[in-house]
N, C-alpha and C. Protein backbone atom coordinates (compact mmCIF):
# COMPACT_ATOMS: atom_id res chain seq x y z
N UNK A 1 25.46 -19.14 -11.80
CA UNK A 1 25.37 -17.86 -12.50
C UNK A 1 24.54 -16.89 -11.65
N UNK A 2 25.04 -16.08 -11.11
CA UNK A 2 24.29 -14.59 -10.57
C UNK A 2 24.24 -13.65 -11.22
N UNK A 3 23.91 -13.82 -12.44
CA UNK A 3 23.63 -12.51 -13.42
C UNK A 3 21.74 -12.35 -13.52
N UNK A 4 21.37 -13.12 -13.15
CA UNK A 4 19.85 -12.66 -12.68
C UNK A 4 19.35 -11.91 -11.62
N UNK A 5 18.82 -10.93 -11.46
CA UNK A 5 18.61 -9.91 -10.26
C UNK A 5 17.21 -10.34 -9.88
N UNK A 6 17.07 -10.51 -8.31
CA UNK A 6 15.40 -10.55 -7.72
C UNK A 6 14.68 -9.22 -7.67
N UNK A 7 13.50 -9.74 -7.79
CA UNK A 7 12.57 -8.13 -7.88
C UNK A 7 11.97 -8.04 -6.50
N UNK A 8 11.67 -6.73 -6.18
CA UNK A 8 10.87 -6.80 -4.74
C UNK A 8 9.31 -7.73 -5.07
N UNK A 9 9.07 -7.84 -3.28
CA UNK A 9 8.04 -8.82 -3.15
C UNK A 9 7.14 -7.86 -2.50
N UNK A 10 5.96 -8.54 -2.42
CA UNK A 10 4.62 -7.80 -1.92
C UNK A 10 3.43 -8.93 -1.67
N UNK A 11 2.46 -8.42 -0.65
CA UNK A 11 1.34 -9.51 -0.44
C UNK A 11 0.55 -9.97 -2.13
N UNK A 12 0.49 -10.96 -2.19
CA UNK A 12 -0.26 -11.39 -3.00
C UNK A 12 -1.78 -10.77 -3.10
N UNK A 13 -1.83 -9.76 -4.32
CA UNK A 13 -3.50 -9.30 -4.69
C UNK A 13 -4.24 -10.51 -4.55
N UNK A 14 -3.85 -11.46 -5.23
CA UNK A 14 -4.78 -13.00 -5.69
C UNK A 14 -4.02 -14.31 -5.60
N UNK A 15 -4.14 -15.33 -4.53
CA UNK A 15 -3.76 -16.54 -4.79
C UNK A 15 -4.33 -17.14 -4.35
N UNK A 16 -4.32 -18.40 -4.33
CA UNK A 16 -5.03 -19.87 -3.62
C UNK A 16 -4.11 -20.11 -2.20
N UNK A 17 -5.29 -20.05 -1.48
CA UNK A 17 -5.17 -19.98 -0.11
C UNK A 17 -4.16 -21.90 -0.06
N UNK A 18 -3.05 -22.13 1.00
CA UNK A 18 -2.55 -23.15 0.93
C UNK A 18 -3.25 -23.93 1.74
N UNK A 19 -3.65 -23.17 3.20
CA UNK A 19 -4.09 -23.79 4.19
C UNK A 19 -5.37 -22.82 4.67
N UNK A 20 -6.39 -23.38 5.41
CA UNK A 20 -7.21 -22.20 6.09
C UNK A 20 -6.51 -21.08 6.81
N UNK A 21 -7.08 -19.91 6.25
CA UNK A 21 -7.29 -18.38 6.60
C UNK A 21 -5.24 -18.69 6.83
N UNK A 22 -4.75 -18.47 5.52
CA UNK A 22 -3.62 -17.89 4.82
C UNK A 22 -3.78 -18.18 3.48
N UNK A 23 -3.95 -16.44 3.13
CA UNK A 23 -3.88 -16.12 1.64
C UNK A 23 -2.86 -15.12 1.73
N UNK A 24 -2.52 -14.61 0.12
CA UNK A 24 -1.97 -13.52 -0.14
C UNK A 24 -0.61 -13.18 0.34
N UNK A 25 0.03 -14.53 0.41
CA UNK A 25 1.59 -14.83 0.78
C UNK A 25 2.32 -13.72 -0.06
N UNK A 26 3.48 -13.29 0.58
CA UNK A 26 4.71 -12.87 -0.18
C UNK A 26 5.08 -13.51 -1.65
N UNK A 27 4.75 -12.57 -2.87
CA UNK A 27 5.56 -13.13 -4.06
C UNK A 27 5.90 -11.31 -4.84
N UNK A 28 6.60 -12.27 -5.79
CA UNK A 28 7.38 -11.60 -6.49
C UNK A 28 6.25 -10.21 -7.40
N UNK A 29 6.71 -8.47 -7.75
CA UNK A 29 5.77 -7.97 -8.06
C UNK A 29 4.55 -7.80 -7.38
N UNK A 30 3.96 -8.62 -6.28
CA UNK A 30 2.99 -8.57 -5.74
C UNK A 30 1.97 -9.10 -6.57
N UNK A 31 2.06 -10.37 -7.56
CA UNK A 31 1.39 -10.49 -8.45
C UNK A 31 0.84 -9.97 -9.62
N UNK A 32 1.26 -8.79 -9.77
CA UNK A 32 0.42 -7.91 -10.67
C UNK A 32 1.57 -7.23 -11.35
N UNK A 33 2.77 -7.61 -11.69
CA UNK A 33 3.89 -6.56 -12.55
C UNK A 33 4.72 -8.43 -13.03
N UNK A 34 5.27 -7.19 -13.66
CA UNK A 34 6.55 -8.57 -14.53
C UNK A 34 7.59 -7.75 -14.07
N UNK A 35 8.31 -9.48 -13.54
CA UNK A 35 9.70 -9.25 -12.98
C UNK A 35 10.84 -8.78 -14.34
N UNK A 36 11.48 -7.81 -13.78
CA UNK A 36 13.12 -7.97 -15.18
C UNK A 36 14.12 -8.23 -14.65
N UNK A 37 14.62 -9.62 -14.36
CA UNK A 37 15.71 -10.06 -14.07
C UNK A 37 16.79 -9.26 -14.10
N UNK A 38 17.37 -8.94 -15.43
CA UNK A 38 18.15 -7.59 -15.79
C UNK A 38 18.77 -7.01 -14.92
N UNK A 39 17.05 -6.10 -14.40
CA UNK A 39 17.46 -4.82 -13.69
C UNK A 39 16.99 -5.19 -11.98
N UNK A 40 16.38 -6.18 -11.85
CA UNK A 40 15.94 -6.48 -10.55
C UNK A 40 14.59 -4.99 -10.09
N UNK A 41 13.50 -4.87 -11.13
CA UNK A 41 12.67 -4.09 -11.39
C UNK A 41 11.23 -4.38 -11.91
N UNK A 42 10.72 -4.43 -10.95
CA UNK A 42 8.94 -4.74 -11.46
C UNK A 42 8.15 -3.57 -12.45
N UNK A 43 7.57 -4.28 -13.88
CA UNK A 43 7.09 -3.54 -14.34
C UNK A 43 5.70 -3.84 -14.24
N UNK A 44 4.80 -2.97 -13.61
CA UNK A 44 3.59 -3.05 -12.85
C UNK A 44 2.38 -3.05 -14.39
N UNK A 45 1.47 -3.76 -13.85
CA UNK A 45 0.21 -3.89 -14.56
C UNK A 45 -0.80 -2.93 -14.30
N UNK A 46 -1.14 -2.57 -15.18
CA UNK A 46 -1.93 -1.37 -15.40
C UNK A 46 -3.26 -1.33 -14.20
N UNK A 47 -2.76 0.10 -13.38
CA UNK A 47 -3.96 0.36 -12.60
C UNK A 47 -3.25 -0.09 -11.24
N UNK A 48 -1.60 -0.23 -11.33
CA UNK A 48 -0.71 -0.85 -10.21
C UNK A 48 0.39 -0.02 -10.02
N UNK A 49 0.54 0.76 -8.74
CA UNK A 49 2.14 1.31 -8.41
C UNK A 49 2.81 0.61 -7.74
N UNK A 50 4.00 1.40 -7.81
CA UNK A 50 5.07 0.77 -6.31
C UNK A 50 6.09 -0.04 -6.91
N UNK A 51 6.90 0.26 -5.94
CA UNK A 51 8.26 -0.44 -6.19
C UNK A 51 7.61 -2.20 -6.53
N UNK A 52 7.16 -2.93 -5.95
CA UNK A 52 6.75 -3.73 -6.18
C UNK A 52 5.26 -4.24 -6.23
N UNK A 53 5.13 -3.45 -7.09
CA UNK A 53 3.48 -3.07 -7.53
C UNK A 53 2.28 -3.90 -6.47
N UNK A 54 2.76 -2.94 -5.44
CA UNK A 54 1.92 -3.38 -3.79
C UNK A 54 0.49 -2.65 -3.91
N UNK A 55 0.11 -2.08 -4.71
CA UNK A 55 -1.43 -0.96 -4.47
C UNK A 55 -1.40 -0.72 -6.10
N UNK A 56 -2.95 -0.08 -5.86
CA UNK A 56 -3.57 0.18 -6.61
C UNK A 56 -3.15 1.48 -7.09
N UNK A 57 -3.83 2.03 -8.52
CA UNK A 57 -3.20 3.31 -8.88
C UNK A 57 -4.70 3.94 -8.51
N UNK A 58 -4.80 5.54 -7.97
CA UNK A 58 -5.78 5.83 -8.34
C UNK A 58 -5.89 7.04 -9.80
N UNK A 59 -7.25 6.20 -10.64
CA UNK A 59 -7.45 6.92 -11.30
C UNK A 59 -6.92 8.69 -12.11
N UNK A 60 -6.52 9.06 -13.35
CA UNK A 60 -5.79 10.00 -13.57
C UNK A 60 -5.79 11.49 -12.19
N UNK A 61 -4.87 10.60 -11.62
CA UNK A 61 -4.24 11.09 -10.48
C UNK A 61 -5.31 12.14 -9.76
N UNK A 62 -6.31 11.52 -9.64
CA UNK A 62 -7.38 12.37 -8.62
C UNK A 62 -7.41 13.67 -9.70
N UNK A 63 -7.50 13.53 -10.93
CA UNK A 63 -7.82 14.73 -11.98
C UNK A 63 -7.44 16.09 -11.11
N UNK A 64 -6.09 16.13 -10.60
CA UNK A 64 -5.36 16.76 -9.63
C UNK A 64 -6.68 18.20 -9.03
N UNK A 65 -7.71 17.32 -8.33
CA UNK A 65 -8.97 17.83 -7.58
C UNK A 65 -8.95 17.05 -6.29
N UNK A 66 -7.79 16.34 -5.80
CA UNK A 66 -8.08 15.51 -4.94
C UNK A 66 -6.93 15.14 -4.62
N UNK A 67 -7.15 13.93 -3.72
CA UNK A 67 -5.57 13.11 -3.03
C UNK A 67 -5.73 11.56 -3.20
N UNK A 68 -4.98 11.14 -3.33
CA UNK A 68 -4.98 9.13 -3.43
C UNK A 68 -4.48 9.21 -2.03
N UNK A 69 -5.83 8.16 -1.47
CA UNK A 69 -5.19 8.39 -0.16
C UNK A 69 -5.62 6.16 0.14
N UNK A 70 -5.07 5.29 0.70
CA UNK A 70 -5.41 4.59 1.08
C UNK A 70 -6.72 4.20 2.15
N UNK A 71 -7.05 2.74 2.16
CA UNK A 71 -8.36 2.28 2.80
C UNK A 71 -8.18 2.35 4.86
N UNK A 72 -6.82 2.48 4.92
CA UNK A 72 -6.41 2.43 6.01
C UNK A 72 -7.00 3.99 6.36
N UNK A 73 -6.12 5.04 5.74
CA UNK A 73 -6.25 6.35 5.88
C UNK A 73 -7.75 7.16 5.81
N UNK A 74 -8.21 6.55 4.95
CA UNK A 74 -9.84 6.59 4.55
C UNK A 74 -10.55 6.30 5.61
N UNK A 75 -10.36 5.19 6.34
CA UNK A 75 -10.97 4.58 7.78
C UNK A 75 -11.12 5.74 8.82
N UNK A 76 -9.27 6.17 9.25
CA UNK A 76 -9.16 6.71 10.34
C UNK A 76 -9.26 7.74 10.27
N UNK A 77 -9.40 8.97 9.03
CA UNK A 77 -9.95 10.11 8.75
C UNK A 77 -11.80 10.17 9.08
N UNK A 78 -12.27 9.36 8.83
CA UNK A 78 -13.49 9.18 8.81
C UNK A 78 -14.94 8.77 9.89
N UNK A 79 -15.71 9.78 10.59
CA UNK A 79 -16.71 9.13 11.80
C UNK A 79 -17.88 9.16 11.35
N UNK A 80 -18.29 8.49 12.35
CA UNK A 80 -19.94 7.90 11.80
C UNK A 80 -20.40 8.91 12.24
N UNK A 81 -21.97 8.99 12.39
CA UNK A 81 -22.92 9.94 12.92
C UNK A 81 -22.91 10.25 14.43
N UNK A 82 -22.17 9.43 15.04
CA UNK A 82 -21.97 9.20 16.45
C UNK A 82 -20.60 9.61 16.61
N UNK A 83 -19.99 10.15 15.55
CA UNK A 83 -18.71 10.67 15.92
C UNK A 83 -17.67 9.81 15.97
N UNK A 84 -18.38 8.15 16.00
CA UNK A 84 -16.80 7.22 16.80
C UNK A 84 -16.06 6.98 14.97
N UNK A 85 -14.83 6.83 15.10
CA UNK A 85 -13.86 6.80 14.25
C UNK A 85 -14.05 5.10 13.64
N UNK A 86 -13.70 5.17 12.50
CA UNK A 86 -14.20 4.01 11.69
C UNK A 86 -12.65 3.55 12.15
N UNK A 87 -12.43 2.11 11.44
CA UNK A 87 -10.67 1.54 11.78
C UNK A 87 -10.85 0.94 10.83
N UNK A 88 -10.18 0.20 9.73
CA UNK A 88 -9.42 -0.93 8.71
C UNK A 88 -8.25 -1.53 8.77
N UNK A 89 -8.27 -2.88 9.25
CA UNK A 89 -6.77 -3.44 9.57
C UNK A 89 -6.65 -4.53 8.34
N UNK A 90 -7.84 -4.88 7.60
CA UNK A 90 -7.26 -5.85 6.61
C UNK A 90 -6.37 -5.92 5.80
N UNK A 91 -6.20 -7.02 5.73
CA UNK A 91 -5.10 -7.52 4.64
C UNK A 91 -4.38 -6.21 3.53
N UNK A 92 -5.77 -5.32 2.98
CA UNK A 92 -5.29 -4.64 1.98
C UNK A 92 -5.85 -3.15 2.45
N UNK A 93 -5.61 -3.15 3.60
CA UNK A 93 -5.57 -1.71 4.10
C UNK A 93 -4.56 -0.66 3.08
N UNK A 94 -3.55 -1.40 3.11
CA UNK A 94 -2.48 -0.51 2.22
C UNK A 94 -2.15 -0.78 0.95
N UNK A 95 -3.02 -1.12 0.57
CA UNK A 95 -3.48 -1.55 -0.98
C UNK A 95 -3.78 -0.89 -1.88
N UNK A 96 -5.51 -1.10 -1.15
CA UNK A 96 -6.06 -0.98 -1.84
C UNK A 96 -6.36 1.19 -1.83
N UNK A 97 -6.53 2.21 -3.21
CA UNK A 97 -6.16 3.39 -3.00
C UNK A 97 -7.29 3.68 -3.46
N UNK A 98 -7.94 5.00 -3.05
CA UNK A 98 -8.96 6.03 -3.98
C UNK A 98 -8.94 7.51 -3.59
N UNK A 99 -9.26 8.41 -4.56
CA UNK A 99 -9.90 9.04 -4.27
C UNK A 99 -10.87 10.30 -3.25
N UNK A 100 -10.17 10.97 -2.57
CA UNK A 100 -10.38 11.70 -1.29
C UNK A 100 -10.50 13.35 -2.63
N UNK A 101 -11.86 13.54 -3.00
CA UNK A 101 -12.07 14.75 -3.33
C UNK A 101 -12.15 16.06 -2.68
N UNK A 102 -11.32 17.45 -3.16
CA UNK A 102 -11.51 18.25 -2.95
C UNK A 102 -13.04 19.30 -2.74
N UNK A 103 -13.28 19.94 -1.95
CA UNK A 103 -14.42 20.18 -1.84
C UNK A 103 -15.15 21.23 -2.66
N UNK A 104 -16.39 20.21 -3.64
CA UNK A 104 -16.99 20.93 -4.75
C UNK A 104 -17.13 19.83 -6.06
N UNK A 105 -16.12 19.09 -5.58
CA UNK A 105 -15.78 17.67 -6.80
C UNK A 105 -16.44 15.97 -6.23
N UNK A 106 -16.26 15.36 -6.80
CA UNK A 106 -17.24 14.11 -7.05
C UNK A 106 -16.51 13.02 -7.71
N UNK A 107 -16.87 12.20 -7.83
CA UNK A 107 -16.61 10.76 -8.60
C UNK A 107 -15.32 10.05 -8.66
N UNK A 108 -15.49 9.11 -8.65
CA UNK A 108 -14.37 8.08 -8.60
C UNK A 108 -12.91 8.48 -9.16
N UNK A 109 -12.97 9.82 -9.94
CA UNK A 109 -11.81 10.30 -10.03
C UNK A 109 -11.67 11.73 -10.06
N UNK A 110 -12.57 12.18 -9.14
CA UNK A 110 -12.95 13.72 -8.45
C UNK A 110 -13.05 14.66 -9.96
N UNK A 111 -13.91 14.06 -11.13
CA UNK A 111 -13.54 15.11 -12.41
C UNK A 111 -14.86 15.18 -12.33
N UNK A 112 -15.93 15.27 -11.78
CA UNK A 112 -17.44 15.45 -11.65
C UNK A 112 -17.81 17.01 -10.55
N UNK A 113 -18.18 17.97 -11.52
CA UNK A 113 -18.49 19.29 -10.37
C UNK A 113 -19.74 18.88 -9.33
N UNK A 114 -19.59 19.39 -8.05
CA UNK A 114 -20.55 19.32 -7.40
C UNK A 114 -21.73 20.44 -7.36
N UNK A 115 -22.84 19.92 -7.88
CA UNK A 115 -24.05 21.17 -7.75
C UNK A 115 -24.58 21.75 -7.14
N UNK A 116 -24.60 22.77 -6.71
CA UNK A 116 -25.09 23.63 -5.49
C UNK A 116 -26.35 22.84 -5.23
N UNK A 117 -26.39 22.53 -3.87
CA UNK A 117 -27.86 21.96 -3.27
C UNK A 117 -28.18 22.46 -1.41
N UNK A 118 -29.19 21.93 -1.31
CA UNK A 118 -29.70 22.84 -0.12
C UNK A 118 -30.34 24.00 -0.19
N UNK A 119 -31.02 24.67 0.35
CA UNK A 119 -31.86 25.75 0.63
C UNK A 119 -31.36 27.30 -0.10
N UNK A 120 -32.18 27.41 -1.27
CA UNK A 120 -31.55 28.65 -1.71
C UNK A 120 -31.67 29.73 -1.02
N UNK A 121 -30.18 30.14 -0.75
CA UNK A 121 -29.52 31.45 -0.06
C UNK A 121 -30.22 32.80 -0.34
N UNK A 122 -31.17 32.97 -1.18
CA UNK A 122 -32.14 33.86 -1.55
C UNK A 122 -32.99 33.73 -0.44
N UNK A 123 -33.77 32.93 -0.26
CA UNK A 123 -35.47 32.60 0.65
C UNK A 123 -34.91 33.63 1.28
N UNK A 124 -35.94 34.22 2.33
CA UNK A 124 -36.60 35.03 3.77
C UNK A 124 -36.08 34.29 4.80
N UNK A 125 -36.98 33.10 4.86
CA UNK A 125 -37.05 32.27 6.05
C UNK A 125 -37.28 30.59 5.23
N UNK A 126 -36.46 30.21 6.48
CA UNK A 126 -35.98 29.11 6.39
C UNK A 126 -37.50 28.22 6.66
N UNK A 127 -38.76 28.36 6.83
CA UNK A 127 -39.64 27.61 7.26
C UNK A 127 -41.20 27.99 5.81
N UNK A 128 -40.52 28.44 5.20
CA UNK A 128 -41.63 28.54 3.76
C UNK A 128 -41.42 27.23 3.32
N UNK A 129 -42.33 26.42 2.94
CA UNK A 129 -42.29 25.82 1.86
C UNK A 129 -41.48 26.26 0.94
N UNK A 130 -41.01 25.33 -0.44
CA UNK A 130 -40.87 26.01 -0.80
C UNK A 130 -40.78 24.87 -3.06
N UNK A 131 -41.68 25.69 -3.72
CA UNK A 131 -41.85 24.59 -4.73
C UNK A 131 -41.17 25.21 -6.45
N UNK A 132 -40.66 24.51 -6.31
CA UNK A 132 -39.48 24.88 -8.02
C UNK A 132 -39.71 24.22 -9.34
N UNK A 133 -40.02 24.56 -9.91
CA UNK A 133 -40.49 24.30 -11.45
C UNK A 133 -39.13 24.23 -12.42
N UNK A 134 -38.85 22.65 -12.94
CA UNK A 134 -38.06 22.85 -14.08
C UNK A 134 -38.55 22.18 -15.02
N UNK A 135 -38.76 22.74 -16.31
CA UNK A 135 -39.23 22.35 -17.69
C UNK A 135 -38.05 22.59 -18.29
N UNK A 136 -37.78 21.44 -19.22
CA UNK A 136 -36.53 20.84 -20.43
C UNK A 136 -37.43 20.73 -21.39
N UNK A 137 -37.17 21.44 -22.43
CA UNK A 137 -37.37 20.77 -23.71
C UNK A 137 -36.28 20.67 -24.58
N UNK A 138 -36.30 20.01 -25.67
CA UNK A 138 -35.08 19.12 -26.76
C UNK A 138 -35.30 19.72 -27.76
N UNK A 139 -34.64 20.26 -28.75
CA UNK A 139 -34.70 20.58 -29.59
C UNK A 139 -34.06 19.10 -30.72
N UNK A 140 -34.48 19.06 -31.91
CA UNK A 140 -33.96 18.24 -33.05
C UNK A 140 -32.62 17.65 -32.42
N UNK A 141 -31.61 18.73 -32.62
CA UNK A 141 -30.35 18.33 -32.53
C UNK A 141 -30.16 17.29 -31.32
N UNK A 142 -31.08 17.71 -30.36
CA UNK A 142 -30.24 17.04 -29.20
C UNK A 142 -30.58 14.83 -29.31
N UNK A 143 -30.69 14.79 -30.29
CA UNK A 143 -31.38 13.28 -30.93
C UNK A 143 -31.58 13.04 -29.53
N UNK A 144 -32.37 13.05 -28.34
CA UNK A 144 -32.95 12.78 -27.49
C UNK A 144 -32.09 12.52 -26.71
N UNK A 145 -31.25 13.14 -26.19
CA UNK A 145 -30.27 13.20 -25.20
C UNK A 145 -30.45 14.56 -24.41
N UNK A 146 -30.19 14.97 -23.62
CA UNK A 146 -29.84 15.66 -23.17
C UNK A 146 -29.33 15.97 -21.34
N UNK A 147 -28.30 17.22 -21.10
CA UNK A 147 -27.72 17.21 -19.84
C UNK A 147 -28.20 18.09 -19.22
N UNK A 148 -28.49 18.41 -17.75
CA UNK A 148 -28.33 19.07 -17.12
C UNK A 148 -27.44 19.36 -16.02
């Protein structure tokens, strides 16, 4: 009977290594979706894309402040203080996804504003000292919480 359809395959997120240093063999879904025979179609587990749910999702879509960009891409976009270019060849270079915020935004799913910091654009000169006073107080309502 060939009325069952195969689903695409992908490195294994998680398995038991068979032999030393081989993990993460080829299976079905990539571990993380359910196969539908049916349609020959992986339906991915939450926080999983792709045809055969090969990577990660990032977060409500970079709270469209940002880009999902992979660990590979993340690497080779990226230099140290010395300028030399970072590299990532592991296993889940193309996996694993996050997060590349637009500039002004923050947090693991770029929905955090960034606060003006550094030297206020007011001063004279850049070589004053320079000392800032902030006092908070709470009123009732705020039952002892409060944001800044």
């Amino acid at each position: 009977d060939c009325s069952l359809r195969e689903c695409p395959t992908g490195s294994a997120f998680f398995d038991m290594a068979e032999i030393d240093d081989t993990a993460h063999l080829q299976t079905t879904c990539s571990g993380r979706g359910h196969c539908d025979h049916t349609t020959g179609e992986c339906s991915c587990a939450t926080g999983y894309v792709g045809i055969a749910c090969e990577r990660t999702k990032c977060k409500h879509d970079c709270s469209r402040r940002g880009k999902c960009i992979s660990m590979r891409h993340l690497a080779d976009s990226t230099r140290n203080h010395e300028s030399l270019q970072y590299s990532y060849q592991l296993w889940d270079a193309d996996k694993l996804y996050g997060c590349e915020c637009d500039l002004g935004y923050a947090g693991y799913d770029c929905s955090l504003r960034v606060c003006p910091f550094g030297d206020d654009p007011l001063t004279q000169s850049e070589t004053d000292d320079e000392i800032q006073l902030l006092r908070c107080t709470a009123n009732s309502s705020s039952n002892g919480h409060m944001v800044l």
